[in-house]
Protein backbone atom coordinates (compact mmCIF):
# COMPACT_ATOMS: atom_id res chain seq x y z
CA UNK A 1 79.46 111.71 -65.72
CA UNK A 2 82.77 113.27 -67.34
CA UNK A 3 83.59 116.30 -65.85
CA UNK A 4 85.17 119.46 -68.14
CA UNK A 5 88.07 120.13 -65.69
CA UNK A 6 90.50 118.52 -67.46
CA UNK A 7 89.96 121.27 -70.22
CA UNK A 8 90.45 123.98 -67.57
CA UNK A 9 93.96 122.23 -66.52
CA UNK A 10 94.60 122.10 -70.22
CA UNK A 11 94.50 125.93 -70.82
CA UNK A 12 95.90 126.76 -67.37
CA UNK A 13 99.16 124.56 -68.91
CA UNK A 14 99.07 126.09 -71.83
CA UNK A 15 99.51 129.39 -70.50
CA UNK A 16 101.32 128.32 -67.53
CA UNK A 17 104.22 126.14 -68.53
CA UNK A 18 105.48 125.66 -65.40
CA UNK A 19 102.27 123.41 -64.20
CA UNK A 20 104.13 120.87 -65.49
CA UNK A 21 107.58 120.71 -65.03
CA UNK A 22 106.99 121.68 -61.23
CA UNK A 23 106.56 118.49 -58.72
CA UNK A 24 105.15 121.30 -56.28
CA UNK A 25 101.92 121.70 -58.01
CA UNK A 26 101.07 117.81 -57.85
CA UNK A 27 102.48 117.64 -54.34
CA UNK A 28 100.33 120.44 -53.35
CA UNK A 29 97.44 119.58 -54.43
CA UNK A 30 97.71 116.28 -52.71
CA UNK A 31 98.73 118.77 -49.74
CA UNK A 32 95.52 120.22 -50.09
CA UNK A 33 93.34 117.36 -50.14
CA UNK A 34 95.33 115.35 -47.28
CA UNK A 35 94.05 119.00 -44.98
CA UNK A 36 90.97 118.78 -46.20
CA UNK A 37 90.00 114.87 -44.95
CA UNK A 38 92.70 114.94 -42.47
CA UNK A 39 91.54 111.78 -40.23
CA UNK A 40 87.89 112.05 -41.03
CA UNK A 41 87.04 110.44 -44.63
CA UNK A 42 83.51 109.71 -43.64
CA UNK A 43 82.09 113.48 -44.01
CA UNK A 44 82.58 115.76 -46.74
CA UNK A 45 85.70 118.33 -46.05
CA UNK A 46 85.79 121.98 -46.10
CA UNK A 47 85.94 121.94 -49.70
CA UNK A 48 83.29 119.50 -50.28
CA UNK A 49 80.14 121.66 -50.42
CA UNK A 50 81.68 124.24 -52.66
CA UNK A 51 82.67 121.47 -55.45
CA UNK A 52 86.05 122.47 -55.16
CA UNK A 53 87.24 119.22 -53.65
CA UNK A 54 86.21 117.15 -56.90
CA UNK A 55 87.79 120.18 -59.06
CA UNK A 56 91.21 119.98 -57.10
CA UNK A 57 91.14 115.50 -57.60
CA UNK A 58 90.34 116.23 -61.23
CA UNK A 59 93.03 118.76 -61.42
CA UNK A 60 95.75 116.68 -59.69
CA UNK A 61 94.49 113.77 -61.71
CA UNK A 62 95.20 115.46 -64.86
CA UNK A 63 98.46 116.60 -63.66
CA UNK A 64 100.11 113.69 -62.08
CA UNK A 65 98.79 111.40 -64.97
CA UNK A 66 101.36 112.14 -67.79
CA UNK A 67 104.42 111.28 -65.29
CA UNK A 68 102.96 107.88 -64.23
CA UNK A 69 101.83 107.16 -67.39
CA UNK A 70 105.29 107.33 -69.09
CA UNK A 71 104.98 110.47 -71.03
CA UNK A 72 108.26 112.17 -71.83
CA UNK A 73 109.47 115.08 -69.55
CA UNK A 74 108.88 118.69 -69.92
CA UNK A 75 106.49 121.08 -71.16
CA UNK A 76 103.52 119.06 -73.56
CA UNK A 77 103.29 116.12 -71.64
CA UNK A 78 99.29 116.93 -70.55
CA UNK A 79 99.38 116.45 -74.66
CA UNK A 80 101.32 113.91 -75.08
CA UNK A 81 98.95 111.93 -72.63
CA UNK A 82 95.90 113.06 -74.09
CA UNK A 83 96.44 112.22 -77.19
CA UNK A 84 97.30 108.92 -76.41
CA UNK A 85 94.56 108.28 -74.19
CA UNK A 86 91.83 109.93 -76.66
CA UNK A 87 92.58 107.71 -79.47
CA UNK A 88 93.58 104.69 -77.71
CA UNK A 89 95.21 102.07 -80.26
CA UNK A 90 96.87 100.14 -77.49
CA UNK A 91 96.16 98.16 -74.81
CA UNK A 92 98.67 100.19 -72.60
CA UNK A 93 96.51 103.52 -73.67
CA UNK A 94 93.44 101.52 -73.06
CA UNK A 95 95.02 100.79 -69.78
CA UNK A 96 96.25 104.58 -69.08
CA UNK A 97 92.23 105.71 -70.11
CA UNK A 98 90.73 103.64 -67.46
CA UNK A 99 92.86 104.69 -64.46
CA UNK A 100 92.41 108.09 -65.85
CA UNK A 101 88.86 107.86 -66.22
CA UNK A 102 88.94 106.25 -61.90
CA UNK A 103 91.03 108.75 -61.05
CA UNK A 104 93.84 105.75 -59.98
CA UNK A 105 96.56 108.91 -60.92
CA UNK A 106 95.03 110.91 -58.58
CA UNK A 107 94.89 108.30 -55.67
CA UNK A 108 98.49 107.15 -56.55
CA UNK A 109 99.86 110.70 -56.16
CA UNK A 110 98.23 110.96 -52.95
CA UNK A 111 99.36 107.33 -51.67
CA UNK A 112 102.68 108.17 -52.95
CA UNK A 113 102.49 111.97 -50.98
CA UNK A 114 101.55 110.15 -47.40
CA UNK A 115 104.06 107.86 -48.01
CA UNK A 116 106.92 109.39 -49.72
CA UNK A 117 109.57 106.96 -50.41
CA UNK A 118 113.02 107.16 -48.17
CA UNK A 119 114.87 108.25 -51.82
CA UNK A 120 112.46 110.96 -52.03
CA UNK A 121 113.77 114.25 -51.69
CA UNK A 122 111.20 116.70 -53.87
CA UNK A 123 109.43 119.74 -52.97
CA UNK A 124 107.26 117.18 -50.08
CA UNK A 125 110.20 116.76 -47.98
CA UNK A 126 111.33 120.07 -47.92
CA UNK A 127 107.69 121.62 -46.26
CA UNK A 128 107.04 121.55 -43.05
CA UNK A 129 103.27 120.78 -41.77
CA UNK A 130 103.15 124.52 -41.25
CA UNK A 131 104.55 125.50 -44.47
CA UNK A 132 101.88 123.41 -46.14
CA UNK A 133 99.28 124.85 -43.85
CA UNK A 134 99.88 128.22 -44.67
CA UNK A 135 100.01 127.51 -48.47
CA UNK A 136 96.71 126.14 -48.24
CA UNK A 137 95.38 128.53 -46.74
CA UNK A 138 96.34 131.21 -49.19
CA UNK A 139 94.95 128.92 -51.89
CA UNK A 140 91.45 128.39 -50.28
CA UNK A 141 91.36 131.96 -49.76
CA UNK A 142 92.51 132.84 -53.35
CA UNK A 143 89.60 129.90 -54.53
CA UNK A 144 87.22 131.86 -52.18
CA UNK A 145 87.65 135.00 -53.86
CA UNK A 146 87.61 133.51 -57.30
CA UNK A 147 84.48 131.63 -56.67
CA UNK A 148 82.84 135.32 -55.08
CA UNK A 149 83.83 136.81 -58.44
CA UNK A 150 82.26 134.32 -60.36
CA UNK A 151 79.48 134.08 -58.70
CA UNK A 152 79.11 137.58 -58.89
CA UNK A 153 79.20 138.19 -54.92
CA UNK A 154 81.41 141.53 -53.66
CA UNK A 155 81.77 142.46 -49.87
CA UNK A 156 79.21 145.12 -50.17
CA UNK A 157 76.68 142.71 -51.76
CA UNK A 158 77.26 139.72 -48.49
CA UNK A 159 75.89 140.88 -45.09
CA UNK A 160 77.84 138.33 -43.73
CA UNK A 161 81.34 139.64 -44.67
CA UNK A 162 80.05 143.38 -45.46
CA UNK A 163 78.89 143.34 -41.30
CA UNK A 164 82.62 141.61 -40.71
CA UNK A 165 84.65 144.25 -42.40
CA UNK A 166 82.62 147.04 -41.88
CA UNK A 167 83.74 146.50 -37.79
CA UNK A 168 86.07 148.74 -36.19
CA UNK A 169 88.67 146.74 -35.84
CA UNK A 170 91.43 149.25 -37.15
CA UNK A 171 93.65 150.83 -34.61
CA UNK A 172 92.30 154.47 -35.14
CA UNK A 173 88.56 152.88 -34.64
CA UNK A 174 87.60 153.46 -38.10
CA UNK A 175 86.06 151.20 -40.30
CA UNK A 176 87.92 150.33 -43.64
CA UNK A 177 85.80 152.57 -45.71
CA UNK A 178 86.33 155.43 -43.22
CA UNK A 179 90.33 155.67 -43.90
C-alpha cells in the first residue's frame, strides 16, 4: 500500500528549509530507529504499536533519498527527486522509484549510520550514545504529545496520566493544580 507520509515530509520541507540541508535530521532519524530495535529485530519496538516507527522509515526515506539519488545540493532537492521519480523517463529514475518505493534509501542511511565510514566526520560522530539518547527521548516525548493532541486525549481526560500528575510529588506536597 503507498503510504501519504511522503506528503507530510514534503510540507514540513517546505516550511522548514533546513530539513534538508541538515545531515542531523537523516542521522537522527536513523538514531531513532537504531534505539528503537537496538539488538532485538524480532519484536516490534517502542514505536511499533503507535505507527510511528513506519512514519519515522518513511520520513528518513524521503529525506535521505535526494542525496543518494544524485539530486543537486540545497534547499528543493525533495523536488528535484520527486519529480524525477514521478515521471520516470529513464531507466536511472526507474531505478531511483523502485528503491524508493523498498525503502533501499532508508536502509542505506541506516547501514551507512552503524557503520559510518573512517572519513566521516558529520553530525554522527560528534554525539555521544548519551547525546543521542537524550535527543530521542525529547522527540518521543514531543511525538507523544502530538499524537495526545490529535487524538484528542488531554491529562484530565487519561486516568492513567491524570492519577500520575495529580500525585504529590511537589516539594510543598501539593499537587500541580494546587500551586
Amino acid at each position: 500500500s503507498k503510504s501519504p507520509h511522503h506528503r507530510l515530509i514534503l510540507e514540513l520541507a517546505k516550511a522548514n528549509k533546513w530539513l534538508e540541508d541538515d545531515p542531523g535530521v537523516v542521522e537522527l532519524l536513523c538514531q531513532l530507529l537504531k534505539l528503537d530495535r537496538d539488538g532485538n529485530n524480532s519484536k516490534p519496538g517502542i514505536l511499533d504499536p503507535s505507527g510511528m516507527e513506519e512514519i519515522l522509515l518513511n520520513g528518513l526515506n524521503t529525506l535521505a533519498a535526494p542525496s543518494r539519488a544524485g539530486c543537486s545540493k540545497g534547499y528543493g532537492k525533495i523536488y528535484e527527486f520527486f519529480a524525477l521519480v514521478s515521471n520516470p523517463e529513464s531507466q536511472r529514475a526507474l531505478d531511483m522509484r523502485a528503491k524508493y518505493s523498498k525503502k533501499e534509501f532508508a536502509a542505506e542511511a541506516i547501514f551507512d549510520s552503524m557503520m559510518p565510514s573512517k572519513d566521516d566526520h558529520e553530525i554522527g560522530s560528534l554525539l555521544t550514545f548519551s547525546d543521542w539518547c537524550a535527543v530521542g527521548l525529547i522527540v518521543v516525548v514531543f511525538a507523544l504529545l502530538i499524537y495526545l493532541a490529535a487524538h484528542g486525549t488531554t491529562l484530565s481526560s487519561s486516568p492513567t496520566l491524570s492519577a500520575f500528575f495529580s500525585s504529590s510529588s511537589s516539594p510543598s506536597g501539593k499537587g500541580p493544580e494546587e500551586l
